[in-house]
Each structure stands twice: as structure tokens, then as C-alpha cells.
PDB file of N, CA and C in Angstrom:
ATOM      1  N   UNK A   1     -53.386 -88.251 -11.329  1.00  0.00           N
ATOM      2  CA  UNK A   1     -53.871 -89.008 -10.196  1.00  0.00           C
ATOM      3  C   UNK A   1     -53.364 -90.444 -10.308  1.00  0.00           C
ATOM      4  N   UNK A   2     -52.560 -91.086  -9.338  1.00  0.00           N
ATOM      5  CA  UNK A   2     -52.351 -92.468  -9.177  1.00  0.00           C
ATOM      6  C   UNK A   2     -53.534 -93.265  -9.215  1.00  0.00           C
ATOM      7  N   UNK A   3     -53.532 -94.661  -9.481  1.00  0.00           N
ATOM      8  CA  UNK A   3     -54.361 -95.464  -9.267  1.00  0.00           C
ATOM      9  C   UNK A   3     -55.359 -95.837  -8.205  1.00  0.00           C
ATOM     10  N   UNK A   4     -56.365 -95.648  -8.140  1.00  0.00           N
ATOM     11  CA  UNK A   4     -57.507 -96.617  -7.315  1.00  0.00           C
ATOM     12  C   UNK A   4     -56.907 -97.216  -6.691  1.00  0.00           C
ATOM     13  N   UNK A   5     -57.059 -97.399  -4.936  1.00  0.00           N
ATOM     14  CA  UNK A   5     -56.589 -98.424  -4.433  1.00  0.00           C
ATOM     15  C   UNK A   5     -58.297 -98.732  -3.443  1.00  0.00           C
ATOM     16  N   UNK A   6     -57.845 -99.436  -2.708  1.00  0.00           N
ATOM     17  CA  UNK A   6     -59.622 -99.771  -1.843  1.00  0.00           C
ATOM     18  C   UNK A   6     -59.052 -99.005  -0.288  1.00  0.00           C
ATOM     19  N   UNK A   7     -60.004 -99.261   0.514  1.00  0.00           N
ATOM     20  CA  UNK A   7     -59.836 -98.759   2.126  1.00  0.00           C
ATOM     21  C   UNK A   7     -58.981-100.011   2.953  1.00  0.00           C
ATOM     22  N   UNK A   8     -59.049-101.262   2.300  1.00  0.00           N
ATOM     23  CA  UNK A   8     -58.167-102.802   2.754  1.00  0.00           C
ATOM     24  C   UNK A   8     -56.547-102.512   1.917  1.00  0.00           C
ATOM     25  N   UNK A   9     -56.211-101.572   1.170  1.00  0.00           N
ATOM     26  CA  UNK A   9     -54.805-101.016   0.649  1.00  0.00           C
ATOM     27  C   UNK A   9     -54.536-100.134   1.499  1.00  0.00           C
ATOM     28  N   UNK A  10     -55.120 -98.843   1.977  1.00  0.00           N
ATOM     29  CA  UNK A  10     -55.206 -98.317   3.000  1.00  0.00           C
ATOM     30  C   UNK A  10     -54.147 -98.351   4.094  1.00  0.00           C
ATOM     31  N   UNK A  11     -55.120 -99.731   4.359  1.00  0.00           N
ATOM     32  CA  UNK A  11     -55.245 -99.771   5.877  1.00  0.00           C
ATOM     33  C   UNK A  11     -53.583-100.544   6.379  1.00  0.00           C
ATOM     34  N   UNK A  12     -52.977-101.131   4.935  1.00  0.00           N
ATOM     35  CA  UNK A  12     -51.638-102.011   4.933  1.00  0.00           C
ATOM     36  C   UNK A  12     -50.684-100.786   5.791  1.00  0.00           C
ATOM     37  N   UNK A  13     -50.914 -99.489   4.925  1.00  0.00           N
ATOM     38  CA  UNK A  13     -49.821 -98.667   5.394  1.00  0.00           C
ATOM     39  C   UNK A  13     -49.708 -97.733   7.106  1.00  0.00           C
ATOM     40  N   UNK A  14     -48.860 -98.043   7.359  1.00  0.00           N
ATOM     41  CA  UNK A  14     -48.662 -97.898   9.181  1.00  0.00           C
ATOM     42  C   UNK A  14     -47.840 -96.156   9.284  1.00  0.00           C
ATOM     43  N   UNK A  15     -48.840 -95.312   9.348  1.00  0.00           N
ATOM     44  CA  UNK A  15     -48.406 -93.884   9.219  1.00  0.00           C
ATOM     45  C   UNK A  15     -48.000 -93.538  10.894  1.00  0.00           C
ATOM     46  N   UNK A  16     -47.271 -93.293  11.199  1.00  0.00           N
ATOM     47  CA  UNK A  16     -46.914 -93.113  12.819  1.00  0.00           C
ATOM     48  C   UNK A  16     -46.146 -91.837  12.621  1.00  0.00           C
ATOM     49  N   UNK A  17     -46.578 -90.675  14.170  1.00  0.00           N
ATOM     50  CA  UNK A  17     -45.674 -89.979  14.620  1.00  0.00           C
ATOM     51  C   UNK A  17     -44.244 -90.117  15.430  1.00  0.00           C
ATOM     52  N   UNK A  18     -43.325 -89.735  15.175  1.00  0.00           N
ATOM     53  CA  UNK A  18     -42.160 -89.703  15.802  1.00  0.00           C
ATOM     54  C   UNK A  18     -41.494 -88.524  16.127  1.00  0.00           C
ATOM     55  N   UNK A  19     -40.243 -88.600  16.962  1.00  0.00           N
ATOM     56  CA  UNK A  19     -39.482 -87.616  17.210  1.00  0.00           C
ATOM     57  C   UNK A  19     -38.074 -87.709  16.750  1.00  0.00           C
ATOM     58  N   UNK A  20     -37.787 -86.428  16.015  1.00  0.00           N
ATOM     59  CA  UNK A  20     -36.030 -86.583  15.092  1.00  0.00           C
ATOM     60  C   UNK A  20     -35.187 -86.629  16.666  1.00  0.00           C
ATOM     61  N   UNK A  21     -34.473 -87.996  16.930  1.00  0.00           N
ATOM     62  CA  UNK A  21     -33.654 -87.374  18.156  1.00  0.00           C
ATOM     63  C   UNK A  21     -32.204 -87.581  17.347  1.00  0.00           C
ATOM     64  N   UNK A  22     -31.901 -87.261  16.397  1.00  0.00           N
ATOM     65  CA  UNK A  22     -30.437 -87.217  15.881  1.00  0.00           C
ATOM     66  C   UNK A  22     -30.219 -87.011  14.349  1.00  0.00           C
ATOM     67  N   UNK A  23     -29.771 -85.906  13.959  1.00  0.00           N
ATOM     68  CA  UNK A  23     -29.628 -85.585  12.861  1.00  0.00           C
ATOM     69  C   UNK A  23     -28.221 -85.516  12.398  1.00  0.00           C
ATOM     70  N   UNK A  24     -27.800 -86.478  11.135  1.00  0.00           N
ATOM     71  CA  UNK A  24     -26.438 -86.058  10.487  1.00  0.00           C
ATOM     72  C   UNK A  24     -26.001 -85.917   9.120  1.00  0.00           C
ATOM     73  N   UNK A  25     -25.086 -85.475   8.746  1.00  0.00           N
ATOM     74  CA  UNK A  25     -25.341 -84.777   7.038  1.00  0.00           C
ATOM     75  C   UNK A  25     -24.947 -86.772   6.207  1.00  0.00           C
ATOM     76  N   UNK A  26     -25.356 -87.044   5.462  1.00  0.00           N
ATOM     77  CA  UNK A  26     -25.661 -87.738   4.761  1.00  0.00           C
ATOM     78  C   UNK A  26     -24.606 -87.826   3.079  1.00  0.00           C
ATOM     79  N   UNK A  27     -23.128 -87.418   3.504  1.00  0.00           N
ATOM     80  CA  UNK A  27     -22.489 -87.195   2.025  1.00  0.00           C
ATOM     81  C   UNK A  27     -22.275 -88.063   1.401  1.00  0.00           C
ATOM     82  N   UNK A  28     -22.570 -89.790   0.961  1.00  0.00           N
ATOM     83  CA  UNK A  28     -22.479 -90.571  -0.083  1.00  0.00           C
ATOM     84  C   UNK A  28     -23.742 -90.537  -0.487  1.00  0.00           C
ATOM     85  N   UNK A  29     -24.633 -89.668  -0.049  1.00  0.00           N
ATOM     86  CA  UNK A  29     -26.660 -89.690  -0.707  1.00  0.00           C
ATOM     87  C   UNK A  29     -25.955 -89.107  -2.605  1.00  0.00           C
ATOM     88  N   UNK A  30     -26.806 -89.903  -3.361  1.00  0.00           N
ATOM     89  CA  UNK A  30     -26.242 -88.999  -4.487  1.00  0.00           C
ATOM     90  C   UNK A  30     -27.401 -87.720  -4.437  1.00  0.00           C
ATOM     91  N   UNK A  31     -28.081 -87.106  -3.916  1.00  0.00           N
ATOM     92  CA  UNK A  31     -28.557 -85.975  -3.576  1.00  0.00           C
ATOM     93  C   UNK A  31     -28.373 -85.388  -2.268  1.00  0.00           C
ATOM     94  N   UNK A  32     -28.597 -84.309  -2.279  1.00  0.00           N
ATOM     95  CA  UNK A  32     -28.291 -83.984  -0.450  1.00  0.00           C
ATOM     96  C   UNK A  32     -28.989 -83.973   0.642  1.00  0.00           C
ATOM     97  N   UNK A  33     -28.881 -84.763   0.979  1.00  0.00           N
ATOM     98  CA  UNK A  33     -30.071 -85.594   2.296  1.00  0.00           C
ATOM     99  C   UNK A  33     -29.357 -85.360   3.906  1.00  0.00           C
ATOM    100  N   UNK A  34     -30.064 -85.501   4.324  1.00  0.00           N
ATOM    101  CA  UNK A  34     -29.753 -86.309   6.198  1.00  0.00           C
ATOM    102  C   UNK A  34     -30.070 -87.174   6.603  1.00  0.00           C
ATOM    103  N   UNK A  35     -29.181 -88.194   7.485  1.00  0.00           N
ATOM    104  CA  UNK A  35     -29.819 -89.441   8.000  1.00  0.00           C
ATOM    105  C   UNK A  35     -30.485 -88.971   9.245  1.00  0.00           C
ATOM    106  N   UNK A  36     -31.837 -89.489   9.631  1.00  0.00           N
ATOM    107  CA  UNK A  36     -32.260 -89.091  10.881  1.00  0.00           C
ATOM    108  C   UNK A  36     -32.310 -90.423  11.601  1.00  0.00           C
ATOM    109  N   UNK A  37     -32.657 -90.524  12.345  1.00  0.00           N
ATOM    110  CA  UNK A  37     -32.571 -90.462  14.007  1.00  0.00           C
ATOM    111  C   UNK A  37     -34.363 -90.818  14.216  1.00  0.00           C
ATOM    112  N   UNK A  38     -35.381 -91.485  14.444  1.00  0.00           N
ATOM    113  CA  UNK A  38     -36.224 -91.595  14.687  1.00  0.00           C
ATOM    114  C   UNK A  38     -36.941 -92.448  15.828  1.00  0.00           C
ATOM    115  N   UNK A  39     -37.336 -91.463  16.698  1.00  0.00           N
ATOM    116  CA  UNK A  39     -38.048 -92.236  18.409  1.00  0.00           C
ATOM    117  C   UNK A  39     -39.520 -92.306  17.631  1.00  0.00           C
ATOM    118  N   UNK A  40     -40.158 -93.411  17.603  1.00  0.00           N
ATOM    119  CA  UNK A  40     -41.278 -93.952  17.723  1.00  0.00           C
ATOM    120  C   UNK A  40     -41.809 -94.478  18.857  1.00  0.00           C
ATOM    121  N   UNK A  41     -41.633 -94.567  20.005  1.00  0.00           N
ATOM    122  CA  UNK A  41     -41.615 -94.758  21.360  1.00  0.00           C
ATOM    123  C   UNK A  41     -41.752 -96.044  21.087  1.00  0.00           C
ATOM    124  N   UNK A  42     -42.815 -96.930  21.277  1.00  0.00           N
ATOM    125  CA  UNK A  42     -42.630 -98.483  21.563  1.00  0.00           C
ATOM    126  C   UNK A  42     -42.308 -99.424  20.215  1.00  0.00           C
ATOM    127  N   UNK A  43     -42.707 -98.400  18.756  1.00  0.00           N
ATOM    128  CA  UNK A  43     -41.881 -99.174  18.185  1.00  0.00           C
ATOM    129  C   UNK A  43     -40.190 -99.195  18.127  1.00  0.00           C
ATOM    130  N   UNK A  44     -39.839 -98.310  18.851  1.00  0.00           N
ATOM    131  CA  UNK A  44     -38.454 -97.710  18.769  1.00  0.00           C
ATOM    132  C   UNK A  44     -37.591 -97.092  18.081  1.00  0.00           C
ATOM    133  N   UNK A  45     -36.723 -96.960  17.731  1.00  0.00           N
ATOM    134  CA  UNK A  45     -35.939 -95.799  16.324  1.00  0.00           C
ATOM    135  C   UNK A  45     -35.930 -96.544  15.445  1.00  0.00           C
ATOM    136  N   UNK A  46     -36.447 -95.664  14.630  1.00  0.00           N
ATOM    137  CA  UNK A  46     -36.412 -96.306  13.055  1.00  0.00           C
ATOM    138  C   UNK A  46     -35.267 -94.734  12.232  1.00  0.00           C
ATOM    139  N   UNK A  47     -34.076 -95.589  11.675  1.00  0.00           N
ATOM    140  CA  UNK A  47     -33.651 -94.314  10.742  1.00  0.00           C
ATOM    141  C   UNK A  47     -34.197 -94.405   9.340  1.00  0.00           C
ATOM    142  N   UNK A  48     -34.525 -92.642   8.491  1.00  0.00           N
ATOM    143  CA  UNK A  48     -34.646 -92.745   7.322  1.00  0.00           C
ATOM    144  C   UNK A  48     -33.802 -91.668   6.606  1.00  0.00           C
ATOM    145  N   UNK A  49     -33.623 -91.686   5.627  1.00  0.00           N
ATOM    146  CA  UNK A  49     -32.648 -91.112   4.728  1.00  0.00           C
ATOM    147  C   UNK A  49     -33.447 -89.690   4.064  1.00  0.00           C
ATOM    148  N   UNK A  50     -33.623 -88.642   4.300  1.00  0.00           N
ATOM    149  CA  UNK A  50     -34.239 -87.634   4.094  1.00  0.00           C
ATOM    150  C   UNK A  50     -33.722 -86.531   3.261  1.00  0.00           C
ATOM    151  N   UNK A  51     -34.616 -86.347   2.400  1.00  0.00           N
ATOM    152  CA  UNK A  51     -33.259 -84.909   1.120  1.00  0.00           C
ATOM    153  C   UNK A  51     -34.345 -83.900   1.335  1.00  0.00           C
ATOM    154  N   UNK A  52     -33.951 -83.198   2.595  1.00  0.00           N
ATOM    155  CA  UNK A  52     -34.532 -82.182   3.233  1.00  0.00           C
ATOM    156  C   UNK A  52     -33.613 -80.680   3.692  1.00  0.00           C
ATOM    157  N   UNK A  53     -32.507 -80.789   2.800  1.00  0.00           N
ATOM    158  CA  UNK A  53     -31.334 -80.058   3.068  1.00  0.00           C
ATOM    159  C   UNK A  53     -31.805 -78.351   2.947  1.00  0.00           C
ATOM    160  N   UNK A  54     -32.144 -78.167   1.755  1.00  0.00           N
ATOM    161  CA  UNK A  54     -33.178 -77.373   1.139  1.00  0.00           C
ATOM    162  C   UNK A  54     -33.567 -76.256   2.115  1.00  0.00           C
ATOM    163  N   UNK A  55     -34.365 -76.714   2.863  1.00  0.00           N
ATOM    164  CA  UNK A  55     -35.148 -75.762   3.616  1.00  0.00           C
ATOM    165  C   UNK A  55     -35.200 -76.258   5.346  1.00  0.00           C
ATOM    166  N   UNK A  56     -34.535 -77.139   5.541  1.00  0.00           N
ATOM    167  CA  UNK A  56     -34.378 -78.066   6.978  1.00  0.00           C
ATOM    168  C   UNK A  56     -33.039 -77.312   7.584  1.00  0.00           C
ATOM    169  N   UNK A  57     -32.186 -76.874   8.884  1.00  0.00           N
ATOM    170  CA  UNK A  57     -31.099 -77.432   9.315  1.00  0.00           C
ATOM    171  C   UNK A  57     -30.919 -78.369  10.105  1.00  0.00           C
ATOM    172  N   UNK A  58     -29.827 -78.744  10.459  1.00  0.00           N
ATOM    173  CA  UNK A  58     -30.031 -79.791  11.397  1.00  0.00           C
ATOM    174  C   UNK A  58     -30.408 -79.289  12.830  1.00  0.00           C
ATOM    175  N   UNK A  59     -29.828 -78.322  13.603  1.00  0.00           N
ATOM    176  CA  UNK A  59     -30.730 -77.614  14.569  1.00  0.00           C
ATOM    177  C   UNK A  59     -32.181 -77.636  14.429  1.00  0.00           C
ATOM    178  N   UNK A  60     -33.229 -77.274  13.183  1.00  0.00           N
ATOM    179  CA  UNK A  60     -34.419 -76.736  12.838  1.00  0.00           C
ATOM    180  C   UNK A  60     -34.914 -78.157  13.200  1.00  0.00           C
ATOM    181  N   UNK A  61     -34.253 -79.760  12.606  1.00  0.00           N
ATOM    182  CA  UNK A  61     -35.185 -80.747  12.679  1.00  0.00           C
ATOM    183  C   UNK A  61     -34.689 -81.321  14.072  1.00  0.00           C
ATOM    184  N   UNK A  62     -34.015 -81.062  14.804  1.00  0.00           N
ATOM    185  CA  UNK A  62     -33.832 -81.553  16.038  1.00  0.00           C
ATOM    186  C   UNK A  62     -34.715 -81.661  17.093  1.00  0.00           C
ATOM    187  N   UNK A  63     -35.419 -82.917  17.698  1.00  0.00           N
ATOM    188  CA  UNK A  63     -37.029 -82.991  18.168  1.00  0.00           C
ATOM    189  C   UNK A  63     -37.863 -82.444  17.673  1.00  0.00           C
ATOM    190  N   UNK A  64     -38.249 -82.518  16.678  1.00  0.00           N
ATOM    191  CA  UNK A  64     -38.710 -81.936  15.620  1.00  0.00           C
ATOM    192  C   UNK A  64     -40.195 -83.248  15.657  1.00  0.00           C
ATOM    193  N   UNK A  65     -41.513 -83.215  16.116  1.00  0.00           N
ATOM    194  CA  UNK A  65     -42.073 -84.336  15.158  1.00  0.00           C
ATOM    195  C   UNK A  65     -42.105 -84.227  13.838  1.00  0.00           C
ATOM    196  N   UNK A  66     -42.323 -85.503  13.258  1.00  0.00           N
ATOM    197  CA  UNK A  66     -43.008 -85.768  12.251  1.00  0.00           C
ATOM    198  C   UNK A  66     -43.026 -87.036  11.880  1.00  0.00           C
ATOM    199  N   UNK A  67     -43.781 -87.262  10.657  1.00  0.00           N
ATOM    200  CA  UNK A  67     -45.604 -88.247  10.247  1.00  0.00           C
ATOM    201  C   UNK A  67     -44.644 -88.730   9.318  1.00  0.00           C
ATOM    202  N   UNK A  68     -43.942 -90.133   9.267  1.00  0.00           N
ATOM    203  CA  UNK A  68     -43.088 -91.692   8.669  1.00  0.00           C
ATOM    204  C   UNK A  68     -44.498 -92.638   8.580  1.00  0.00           C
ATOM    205  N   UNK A  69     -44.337 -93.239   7.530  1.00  0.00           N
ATOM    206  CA  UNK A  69     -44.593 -94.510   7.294  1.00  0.00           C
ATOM    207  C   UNK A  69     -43.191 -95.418   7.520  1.00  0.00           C
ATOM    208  N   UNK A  70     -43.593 -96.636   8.366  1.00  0.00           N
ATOM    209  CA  UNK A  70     -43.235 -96.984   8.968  1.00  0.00           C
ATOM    210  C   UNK A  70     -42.802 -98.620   8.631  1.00  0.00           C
ATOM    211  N   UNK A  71     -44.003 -99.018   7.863  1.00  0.00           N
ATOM    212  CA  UNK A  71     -43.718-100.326   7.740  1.00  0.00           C
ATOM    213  C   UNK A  71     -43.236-100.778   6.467  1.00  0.00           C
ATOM    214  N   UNK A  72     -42.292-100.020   5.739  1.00  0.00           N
ATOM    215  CA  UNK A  72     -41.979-100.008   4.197  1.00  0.00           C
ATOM    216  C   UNK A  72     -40.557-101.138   4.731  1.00  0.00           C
ATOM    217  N   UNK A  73     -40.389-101.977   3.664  1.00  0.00           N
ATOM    218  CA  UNK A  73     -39.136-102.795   3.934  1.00  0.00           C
ATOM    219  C   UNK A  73     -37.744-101.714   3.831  1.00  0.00           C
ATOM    220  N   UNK A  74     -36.867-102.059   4.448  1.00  0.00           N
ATOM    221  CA  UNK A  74     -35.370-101.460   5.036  1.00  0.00           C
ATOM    222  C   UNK A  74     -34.900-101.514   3.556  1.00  0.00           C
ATOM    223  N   UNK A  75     -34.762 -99.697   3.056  1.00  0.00           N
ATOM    224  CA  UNK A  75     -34.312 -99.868   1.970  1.00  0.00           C
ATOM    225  C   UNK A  75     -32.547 -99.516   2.209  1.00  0.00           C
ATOM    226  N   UNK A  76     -31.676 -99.891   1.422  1.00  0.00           N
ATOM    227  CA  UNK A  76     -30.215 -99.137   1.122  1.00  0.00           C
ATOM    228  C   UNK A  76     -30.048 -98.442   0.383  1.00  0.00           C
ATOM    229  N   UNK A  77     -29.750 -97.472   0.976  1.00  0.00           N
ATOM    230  CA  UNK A  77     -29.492 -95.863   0.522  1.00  0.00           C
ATOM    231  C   UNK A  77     -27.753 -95.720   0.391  1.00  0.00           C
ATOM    232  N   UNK A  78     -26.499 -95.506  -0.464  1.00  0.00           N
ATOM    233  CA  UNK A  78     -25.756 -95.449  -0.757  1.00  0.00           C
ATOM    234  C   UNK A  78     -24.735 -96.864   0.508  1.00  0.00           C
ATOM    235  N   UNK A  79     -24.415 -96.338   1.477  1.00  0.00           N
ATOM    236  CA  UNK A  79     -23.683 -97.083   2.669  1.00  0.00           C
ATOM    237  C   UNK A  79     -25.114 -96.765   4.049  1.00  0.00           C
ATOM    238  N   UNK A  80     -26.038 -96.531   4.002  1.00  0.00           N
ATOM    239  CA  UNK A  80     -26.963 -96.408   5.129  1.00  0.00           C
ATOM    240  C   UNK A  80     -28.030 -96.937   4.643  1.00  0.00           C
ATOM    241  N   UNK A  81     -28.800 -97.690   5.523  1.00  0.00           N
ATOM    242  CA  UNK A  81     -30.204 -98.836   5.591  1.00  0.00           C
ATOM    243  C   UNK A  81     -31.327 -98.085   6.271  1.00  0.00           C
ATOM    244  N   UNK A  82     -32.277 -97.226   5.329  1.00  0.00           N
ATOM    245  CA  UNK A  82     -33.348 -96.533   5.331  1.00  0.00           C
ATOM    246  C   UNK A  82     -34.458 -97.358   6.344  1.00  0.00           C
ATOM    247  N   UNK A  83     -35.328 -96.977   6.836  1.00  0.00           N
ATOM    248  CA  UNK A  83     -35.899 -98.201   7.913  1.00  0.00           C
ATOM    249  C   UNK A  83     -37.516 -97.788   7.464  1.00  0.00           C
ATOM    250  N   UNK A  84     -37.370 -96.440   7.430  1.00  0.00           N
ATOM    251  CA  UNK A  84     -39.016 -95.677   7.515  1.00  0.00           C
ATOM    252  C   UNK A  84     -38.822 -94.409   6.294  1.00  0.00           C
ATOM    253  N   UNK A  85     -40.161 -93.872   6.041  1.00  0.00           N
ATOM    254  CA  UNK A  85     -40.426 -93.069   5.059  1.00  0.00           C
ATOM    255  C   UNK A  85     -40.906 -91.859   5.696  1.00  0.00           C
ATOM    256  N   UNK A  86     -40.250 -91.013   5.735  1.00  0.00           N
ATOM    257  CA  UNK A  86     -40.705 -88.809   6.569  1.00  0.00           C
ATOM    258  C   UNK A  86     -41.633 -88.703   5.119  1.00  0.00           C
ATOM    259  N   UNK A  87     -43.040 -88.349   5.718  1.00  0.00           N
ATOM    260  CA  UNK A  87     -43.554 -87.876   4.539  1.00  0.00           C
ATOM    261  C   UNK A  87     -43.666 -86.178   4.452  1.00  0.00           C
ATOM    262  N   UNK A  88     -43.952 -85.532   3.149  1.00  0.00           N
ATOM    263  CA  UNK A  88     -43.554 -84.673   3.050  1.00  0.00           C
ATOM    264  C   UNK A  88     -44.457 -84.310   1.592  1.00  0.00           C
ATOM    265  N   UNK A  89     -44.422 -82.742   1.489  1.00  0.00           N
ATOM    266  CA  UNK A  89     -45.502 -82.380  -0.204  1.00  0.00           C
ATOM    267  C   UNK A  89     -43.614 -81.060  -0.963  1.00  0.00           C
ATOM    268  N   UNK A  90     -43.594 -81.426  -2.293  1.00  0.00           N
ATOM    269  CA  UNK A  90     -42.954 -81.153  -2.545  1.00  0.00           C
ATOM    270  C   UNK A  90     -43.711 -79.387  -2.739  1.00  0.00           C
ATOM    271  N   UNK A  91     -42.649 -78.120  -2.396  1.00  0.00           N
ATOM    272  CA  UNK A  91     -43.701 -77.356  -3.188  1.00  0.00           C
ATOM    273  C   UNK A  91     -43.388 -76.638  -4.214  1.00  0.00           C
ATOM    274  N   UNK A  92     -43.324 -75.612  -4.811  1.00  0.00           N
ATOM    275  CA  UNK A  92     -43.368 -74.760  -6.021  1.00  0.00           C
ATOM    276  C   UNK A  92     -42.024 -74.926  -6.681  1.00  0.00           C
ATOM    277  N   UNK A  93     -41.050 -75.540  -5.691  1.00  0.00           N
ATOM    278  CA  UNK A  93     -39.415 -75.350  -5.916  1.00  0.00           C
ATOM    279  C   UNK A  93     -39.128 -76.237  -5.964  1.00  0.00           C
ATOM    280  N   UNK A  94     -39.988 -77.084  -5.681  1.00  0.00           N
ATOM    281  CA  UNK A  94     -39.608 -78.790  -5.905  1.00  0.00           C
ATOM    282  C   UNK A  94     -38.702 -79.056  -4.444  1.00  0.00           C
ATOM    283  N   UNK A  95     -39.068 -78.948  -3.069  1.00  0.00           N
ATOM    284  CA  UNK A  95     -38.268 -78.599  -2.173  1.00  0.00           C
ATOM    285  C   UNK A  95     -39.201 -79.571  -1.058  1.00  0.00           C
ATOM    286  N   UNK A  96     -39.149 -80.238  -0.748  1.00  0.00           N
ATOM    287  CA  UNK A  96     -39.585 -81.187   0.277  1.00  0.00           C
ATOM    288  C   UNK A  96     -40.235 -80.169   1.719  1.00  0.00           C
ATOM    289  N   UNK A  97     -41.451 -80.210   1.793  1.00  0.00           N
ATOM    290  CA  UNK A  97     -42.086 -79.502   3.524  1.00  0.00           C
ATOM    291  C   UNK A  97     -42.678 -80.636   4.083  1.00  0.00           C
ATOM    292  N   UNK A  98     -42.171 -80.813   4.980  1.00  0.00           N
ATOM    293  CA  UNK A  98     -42.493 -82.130   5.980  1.00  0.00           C
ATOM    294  C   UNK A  98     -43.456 -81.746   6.389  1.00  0.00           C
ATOM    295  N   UNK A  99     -44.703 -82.834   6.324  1.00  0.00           N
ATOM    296  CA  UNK A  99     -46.235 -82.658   7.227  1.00  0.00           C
ATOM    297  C   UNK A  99     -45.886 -83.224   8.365  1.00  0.00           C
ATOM    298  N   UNK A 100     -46.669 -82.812   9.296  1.00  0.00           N
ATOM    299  CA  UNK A 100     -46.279 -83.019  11.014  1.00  0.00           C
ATOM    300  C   UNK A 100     -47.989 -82.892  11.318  1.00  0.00           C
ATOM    301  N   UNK A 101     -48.491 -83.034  12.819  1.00  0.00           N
ATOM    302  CA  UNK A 101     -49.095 -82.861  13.546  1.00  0.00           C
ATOM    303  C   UNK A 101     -49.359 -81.064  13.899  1.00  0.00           C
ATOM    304  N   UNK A 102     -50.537 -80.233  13.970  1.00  0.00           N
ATOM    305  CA  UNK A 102     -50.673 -79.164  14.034  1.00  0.00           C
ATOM    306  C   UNK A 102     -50.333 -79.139  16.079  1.00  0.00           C
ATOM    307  N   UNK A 103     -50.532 -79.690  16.598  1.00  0.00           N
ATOM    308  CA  UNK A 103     -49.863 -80.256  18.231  1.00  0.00           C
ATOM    309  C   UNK A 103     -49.240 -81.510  18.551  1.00  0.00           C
ATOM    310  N   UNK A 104     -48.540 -81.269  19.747  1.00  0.00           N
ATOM    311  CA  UNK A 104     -47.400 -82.624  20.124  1.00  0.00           C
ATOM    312  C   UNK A 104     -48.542 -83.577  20.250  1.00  0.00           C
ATOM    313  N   UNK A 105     -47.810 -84.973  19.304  1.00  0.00           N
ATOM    314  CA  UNK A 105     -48.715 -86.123  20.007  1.00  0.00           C
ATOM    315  C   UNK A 105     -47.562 -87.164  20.288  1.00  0.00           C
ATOM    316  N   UNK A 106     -47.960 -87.929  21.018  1.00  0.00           N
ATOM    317  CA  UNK A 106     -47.480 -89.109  21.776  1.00  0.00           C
ATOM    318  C   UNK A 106     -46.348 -89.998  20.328  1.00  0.00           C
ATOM    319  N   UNK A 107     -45.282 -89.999  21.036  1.00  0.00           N
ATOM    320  CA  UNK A 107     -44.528 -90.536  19.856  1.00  0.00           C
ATOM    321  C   UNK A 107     -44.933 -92.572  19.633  1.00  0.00           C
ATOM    322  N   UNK A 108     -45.201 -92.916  18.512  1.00  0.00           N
ATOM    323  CA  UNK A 108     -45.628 -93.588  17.817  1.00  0.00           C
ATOM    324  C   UNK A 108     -47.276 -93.714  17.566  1.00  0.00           C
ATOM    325  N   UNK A 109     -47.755 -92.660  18.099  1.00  0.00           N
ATOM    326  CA  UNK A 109     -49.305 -93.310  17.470  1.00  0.00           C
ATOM    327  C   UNK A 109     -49.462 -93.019  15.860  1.00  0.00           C
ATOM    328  N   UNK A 110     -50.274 -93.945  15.672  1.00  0.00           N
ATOM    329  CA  UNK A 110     -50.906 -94.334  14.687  1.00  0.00           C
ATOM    330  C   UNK A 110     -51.562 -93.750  14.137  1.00  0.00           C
ATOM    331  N   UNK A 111     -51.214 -92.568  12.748  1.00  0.00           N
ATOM    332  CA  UNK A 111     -52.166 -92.096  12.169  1.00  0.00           C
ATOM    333  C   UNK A 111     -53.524 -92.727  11.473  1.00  0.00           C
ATOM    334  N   UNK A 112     -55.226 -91.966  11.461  1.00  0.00           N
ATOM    335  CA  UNK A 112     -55.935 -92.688  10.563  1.00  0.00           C
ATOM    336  C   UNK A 112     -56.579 -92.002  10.179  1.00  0.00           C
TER     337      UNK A 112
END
């Protein structure tokens, strides 16, 4: 178990739904990733660098939602500038399954 944090640590992190509108293969990742493509509606596209190769195609994540944190600083990922974080539970294979919304919701609201 990670550390104790309070409900004011919480509350820093900005979990939002989006929509993948562009998926492409990612070959300087030193693992095998995709850069996506992310509609947050009024916050607007945010791209993140995703090693979802595994069990994803790029057809499969195409408008695809799913649940980014959002407000992490713009990391660099080999030659591409990561913007947001696709969250995801690794499982038995060590293989990334993206959590999403069980129905469509409105692209950027605010998970809580």
C-alpha cells in the first residue's frame, strides 16, 4: 500500500473523461506504446503516450472513452510531449486494461 495521503491531496488530482480521436504507433517509445489523440471537450486535446499495444489496436481505441488525469505537468517521452495520464490496472500479465466509464459521458467531466 502507498502512503497516506488526506482528501485536500485528493482533491489536487483532475481525473477527466475523454475521447481517443487519433491513434498512432509510437516507435522511438523504448517500450511499445501509442501516442493518442485526446478530446476533452472544453479543456481540449491533451496527447498521452500509452504502452497499451498488448491488448489495444488502434481501430479497438478509436473513440474509444477513457478516464486521464489531466493535470500532471507535460512530460517528454522519447521525441513526443506527454500532456495527460490514461489510467489503467495492470492485470495477471502485467498488460495495461484501461478503466473507462460503464456509459458514454460528456467528454471532459470531472471525475469524483
Amino acid at each position: 500500500m502507498k502512503e497516506e495521503i488526506t482528501f485536500e491531496d485528493f482533491l489536487k488530482v483532475d481525473v477527466r473523461i475523454g475521447t481517443i480521436i487519433e491513434v498512432t504507433d509510437f516507435p522511438k517509445a523504448h517500450k511499445p506504446a501509442y501516442q493518442l489523440h485526446i478530446d476533452f471537450g472544453d479543456l481540449g486535446i491533451k496527447k498521452s503516450s500509452a504502452q497499451i499495444t498488448n491488448l489495444y489496436t488502434k481501430e479497438d481505441l478509436l473513440n474509444r472513452q477513457v478516464t486521464a488525469i489531466v493535470n500532471f505537468k507535460p512530460r517528454q517521452i522519447a521525441n513526443f510531449m506527454s500532456e495527460c495520464l490514461v489510467i489503467g490496472v495492470y492485470n495477471e500479465n502485467e498488460e495495461v486494461v484501461l478503466l473507462q466509464a460503464s456509459k458514454e459521458i460528456k467528454n471532459g467531466e470531472q471525475v469524483n
